[in-house]
N, C-alpha and C. Protein backbone atom coordinates (compact mmCIF):
# COMPACT_ATOMS: atom_id res chain seq x y z
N UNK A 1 -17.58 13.37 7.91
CA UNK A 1 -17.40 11.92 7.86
C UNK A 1 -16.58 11.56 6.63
N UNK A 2 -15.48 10.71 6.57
CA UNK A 2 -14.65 10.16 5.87
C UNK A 2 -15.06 9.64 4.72
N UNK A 3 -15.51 9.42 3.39
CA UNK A 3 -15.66 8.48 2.61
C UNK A 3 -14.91 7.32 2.53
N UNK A 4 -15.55 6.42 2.47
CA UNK A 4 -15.03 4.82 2.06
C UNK A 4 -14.66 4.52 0.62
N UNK A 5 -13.88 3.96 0.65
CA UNK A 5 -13.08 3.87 -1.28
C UNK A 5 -13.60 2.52 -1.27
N UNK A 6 -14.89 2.27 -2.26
CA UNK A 6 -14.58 1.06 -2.64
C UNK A 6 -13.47 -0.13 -2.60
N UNK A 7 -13.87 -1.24 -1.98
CA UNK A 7 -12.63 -2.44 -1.69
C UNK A 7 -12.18 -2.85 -3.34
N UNK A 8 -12.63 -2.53 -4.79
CA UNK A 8 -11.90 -3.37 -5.44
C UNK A 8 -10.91 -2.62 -6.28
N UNK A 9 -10.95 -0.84 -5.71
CA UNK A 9 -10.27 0.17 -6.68
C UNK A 9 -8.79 0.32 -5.71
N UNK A 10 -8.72 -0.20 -4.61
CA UNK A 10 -7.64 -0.09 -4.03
C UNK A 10 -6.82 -1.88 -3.76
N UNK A 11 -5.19 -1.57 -3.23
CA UNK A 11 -4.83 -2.99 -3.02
C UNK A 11 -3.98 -2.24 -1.34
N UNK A 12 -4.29 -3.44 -0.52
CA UNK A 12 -3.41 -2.72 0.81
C UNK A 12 -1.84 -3.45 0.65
N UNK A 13 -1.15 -2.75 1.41
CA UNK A 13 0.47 -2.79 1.33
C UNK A 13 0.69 -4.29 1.31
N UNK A 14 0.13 -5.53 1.63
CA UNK A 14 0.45 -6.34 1.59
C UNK A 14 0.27 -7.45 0.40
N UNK A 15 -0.73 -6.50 0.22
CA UNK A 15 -1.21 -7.88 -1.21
C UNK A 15 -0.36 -6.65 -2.88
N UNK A 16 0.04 -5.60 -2.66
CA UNK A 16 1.12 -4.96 -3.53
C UNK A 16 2.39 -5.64 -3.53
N UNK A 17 3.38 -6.40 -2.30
CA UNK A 17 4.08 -6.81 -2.05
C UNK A 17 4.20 -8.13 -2.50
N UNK A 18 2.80 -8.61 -2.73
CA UNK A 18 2.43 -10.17 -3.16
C UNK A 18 2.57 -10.09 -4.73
N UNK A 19 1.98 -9.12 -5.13
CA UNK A 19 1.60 -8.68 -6.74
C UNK A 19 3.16 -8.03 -7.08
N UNK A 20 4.09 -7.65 -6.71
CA UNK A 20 5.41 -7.53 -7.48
C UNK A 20 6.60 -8.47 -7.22
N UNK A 21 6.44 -9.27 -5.94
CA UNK A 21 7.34 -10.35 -5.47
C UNK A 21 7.61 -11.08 -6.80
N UNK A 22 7.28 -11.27 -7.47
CA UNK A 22 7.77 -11.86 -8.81
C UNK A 22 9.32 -11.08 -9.56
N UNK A 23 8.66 -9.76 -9.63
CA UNK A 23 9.84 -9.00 -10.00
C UNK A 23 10.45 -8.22 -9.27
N UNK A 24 10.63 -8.03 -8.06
CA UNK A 24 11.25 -7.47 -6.96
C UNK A 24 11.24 -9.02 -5.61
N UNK A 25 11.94 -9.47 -5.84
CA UNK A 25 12.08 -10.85 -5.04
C UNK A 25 12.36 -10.04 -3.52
N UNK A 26 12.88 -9.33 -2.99
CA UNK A 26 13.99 -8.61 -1.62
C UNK A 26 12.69 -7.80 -1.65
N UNK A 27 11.21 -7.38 -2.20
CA UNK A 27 11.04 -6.63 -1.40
C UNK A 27 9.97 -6.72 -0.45
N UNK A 28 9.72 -5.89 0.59
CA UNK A 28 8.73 -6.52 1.80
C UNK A 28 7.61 -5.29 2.42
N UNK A 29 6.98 -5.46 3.10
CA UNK A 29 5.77 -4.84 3.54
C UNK A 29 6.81 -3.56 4.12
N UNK A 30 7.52 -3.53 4.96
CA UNK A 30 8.69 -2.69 5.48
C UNK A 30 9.26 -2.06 4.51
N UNK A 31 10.00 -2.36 3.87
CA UNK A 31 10.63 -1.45 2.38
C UNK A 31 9.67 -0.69 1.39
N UNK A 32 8.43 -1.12 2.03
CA UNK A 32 7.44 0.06 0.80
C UNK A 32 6.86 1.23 1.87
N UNK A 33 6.95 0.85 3.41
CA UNK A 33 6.60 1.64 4.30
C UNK A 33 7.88 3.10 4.41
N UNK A 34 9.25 1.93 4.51
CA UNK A 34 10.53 3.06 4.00
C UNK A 34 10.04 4.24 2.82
N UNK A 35 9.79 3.72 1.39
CA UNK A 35 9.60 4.27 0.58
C UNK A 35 8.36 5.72 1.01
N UNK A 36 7.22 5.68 1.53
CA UNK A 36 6.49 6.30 1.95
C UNK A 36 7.31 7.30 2.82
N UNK A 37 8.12 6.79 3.63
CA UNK A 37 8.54 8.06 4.72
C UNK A 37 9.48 8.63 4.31
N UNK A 38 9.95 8.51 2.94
CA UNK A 38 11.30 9.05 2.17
C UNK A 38 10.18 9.99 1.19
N UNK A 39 8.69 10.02 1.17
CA UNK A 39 8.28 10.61 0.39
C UNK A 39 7.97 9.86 -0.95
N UNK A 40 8.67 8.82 -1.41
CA UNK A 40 8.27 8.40 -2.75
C UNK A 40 6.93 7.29 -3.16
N UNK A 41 6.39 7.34 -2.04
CA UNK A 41 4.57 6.36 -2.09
C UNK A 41 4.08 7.70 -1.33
N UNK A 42 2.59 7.94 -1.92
CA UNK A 42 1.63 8.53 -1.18
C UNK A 42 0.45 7.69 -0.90
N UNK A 43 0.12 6.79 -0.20
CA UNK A 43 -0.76 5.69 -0.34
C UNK A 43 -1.72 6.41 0.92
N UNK A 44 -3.01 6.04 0.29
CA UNK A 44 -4.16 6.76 1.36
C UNK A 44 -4.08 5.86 3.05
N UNK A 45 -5.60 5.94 3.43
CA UNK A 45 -5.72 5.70 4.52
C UNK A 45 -6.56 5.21 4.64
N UNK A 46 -7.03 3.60 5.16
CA UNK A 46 -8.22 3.27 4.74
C UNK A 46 -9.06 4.12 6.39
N UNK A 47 -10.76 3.46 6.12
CA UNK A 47 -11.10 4.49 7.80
C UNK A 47 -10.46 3.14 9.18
N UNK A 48 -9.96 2.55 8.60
CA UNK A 48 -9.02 1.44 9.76
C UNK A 48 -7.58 1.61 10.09
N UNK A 49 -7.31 2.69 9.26
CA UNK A 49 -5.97 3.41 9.44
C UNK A 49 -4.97 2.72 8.42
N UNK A 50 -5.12 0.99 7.69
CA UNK A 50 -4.57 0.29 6.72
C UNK A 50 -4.08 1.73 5.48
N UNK A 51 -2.81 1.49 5.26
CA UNK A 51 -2.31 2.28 4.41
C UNK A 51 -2.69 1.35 2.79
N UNK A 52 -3.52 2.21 1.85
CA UNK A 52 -4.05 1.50 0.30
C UNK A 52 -3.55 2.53 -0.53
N UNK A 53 -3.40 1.25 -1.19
CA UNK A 53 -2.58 2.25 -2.76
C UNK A 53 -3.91 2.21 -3.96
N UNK A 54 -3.47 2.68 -4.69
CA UNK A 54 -5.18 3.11 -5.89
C UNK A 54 -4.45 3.01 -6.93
């Protein structure tokens, strides 16, 4: 059985996108998913399949 990561040690792809939109204005839920399949994010898995960064 999977362990569950605590909800306040992780942020999911969307609220990361919210939290740098200040200093990356162009970037979006899609361009960090790019980044992942180029290899440069390793972001887990929540057990809902939501990709979370730590």
């Amino acid at each position: 059985m999977k362990k569950e990561i605590p909800e306040k040690n992780y942020l999911i792809i969307s609220k990361v996108v919210k939290k740098l939109k200040k200093l990356y204005p162009d970037l979006t839920n899609s361009k960090l998913r790019f980044l992942e399949s180029e290899g440069l994010l390793s972001p887990k898995r929540a057990l809902n399949r939501y990709r979370i960064l730590l």
